[in-house]
C-alpha atoms as a PDB file:
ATOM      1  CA  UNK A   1     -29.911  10.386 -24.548  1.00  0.00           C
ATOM      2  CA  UNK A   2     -26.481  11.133 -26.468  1.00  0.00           C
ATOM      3  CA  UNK A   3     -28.621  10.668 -29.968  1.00  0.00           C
ATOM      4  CA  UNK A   4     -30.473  13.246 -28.536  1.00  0.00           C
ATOM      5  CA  UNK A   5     -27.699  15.620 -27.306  1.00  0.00           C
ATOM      6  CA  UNK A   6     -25.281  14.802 -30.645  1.00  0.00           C
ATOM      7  CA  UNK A   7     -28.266  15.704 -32.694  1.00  0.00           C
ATOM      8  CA  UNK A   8     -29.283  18.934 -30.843  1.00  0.00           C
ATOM      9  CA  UNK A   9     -25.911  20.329 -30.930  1.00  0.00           C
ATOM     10  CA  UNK A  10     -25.043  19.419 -34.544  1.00  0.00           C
ATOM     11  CA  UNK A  11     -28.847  21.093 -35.395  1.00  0.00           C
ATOM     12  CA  UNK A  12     -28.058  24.305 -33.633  1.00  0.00           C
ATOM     13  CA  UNK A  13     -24.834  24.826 -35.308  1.00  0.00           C
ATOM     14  CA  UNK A  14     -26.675  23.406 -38.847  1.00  0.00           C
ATOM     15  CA  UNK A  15     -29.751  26.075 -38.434  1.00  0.00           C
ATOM     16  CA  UNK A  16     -27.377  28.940 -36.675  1.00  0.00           C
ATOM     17  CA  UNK A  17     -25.325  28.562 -39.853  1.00  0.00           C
ATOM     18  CA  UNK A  18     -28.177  28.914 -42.516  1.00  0.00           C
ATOM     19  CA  UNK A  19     -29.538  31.844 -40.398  1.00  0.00           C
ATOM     20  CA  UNK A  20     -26.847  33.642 -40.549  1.00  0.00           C
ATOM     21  CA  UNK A  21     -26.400  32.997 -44.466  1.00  0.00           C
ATOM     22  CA  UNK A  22     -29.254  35.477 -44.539  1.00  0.00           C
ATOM     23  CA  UNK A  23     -27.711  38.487 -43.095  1.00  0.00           C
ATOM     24  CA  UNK A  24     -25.954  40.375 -45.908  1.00  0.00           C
ATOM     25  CA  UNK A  25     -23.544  41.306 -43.254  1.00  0.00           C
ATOM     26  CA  UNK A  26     -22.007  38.680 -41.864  1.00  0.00           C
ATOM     27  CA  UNK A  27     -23.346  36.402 -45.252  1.00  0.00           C
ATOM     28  CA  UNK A  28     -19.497  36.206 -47.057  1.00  0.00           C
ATOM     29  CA  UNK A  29     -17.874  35.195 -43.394  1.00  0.00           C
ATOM     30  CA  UNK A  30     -19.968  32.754 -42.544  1.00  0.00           C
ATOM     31  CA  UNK A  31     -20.405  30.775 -46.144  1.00  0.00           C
ATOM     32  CA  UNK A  32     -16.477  31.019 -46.136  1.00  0.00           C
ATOM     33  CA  UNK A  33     -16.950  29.037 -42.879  1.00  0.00           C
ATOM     34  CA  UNK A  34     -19.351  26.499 -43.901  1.00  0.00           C
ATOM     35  CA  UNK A  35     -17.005  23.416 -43.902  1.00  0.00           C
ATOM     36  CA  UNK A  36     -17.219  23.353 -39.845  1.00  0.00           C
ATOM     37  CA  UNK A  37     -20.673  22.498 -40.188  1.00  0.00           C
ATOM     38  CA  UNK A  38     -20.096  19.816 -42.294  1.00  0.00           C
ATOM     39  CA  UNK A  39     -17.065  18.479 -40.084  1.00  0.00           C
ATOM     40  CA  UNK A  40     -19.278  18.959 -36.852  1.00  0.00           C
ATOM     41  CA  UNK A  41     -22.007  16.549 -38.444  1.00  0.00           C
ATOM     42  CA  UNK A  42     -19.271  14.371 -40.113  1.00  0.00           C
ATOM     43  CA  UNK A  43     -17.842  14.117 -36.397  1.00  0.00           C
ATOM     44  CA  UNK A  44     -21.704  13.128 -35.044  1.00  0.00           C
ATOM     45  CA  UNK A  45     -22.528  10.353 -37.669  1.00  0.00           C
ATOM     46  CA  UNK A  46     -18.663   8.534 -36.586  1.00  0.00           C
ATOM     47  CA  UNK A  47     -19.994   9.377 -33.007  1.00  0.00           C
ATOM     48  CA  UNK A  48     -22.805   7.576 -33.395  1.00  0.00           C
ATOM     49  CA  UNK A  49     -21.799   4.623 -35.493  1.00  0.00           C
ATOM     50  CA  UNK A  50     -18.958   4.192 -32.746  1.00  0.00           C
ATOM     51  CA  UNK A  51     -21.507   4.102 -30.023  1.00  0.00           C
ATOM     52  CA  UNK A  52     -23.710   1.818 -32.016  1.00  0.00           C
ATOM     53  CA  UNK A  53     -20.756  -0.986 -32.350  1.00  0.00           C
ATOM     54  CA  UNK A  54     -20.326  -0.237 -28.671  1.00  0.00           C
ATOM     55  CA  UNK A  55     -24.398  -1.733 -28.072  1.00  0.00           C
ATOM     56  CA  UNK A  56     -23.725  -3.757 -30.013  1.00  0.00           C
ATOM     57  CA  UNK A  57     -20.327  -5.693 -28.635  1.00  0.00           C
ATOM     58  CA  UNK A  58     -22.324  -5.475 -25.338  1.00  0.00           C
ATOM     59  CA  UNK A  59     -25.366  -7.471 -26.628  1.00  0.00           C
ATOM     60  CA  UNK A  60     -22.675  -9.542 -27.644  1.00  0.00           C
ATOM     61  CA  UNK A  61     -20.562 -10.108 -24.945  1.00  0.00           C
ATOM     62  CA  UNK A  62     -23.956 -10.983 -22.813  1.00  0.00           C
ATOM     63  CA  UNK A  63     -23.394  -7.248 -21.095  1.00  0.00           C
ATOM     64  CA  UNK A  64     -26.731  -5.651 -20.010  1.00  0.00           C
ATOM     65  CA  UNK A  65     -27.354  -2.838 -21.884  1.00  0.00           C
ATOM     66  CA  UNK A  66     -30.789  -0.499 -22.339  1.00  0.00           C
ATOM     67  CA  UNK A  67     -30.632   0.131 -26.202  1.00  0.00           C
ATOM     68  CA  UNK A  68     -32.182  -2.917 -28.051  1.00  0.00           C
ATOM     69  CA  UNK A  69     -30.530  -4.388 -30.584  1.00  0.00           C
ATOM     70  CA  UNK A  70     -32.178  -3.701 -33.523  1.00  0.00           C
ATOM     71  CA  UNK A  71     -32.614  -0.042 -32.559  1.00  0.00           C
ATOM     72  CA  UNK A  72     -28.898  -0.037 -32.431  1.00  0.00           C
ATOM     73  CA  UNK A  73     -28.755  -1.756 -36.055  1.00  0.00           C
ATOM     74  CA  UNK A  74     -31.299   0.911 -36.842  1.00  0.00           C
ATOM     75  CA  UNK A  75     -29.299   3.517 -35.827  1.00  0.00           C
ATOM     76  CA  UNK A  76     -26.357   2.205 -36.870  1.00  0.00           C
ATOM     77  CA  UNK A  77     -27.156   1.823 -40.294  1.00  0.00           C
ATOM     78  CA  UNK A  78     -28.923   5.295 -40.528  1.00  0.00           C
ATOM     79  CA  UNK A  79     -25.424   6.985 -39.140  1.00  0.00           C
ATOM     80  CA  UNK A  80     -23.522   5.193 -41.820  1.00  0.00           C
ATOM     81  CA  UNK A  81     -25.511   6.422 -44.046  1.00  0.00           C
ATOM     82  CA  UNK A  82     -25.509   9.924 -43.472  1.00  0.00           C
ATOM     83  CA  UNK A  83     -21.805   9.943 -42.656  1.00  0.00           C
ATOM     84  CA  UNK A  84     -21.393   8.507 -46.252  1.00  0.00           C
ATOM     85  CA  UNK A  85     -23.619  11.129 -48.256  1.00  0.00           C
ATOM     86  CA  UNK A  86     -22.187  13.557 -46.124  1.00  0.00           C
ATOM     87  CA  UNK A  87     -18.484  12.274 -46.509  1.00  0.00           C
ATOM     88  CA  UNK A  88     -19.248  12.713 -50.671  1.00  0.00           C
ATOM     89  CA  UNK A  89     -20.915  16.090 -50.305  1.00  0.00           C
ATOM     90  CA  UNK A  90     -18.154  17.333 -48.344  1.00  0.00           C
ATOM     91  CA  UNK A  91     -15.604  16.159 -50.933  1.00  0.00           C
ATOM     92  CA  UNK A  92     -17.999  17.147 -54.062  1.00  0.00           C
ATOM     93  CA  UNK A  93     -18.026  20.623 -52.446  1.00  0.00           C
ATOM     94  CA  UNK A  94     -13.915  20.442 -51.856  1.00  0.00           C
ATOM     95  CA  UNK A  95     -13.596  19.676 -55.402  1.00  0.00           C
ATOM     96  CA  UNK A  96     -15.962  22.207 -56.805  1.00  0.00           C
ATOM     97  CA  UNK A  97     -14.034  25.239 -54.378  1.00  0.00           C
ATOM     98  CA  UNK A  98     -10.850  23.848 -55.640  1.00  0.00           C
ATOM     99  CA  UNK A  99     -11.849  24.387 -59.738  1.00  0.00           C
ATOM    100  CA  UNK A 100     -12.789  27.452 -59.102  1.00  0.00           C
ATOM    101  CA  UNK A 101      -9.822  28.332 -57.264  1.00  0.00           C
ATOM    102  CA  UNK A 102      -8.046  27.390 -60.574  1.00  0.00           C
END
């Protein structure tokens, strides 16, 4: 259930963020923005990997726990990999603001 929530609530912020791209209006305010979305699904993917190590140290420690463990190495290693790609995008994206800042 909190894959479910983390994902839902990053998603709506994600989608709510490209929507609003489209309105001419609001369009400069809202790109100038854009980092939080990137944080906010930065924030979900260390979420997840923590609560992934969490199944995990219970499986371990003989603690009964719902999530099977190689879902939770399934999910673990998906999070870690988004959190990377999204880690470099975000600093790709710093670096390109920051030349043309220059």
């Amino acid at each position: 259930l909190s894959f479910v929530c983390m994902n839902y609530a990053a998603h709506v912020g994600t989608y709510s963020y490209f929507a609003l791209t489209q309105l001419k209006s609001v369009r400069r305010a809202v790109v100038a923005r854009g980092h939080w979305v990137t944080t906010v699904q930065i924030a979900q993917f260390v979420v997840g990997v923590g609560i992934n190590l969490f199944v995990l140290r219970q499986h371990r420690d003989g603690t009964r726990c719902a999530t099977l463990p190689r879902h939770a190495w399934a999910a673990l290693l998906a999070y870690a990999a988004y959190f990377l790609l999204f880690v470099e995008y975000a600093n790709r994206r710093r670096l390109r603001l920051n030349a043309k800042g220059k």
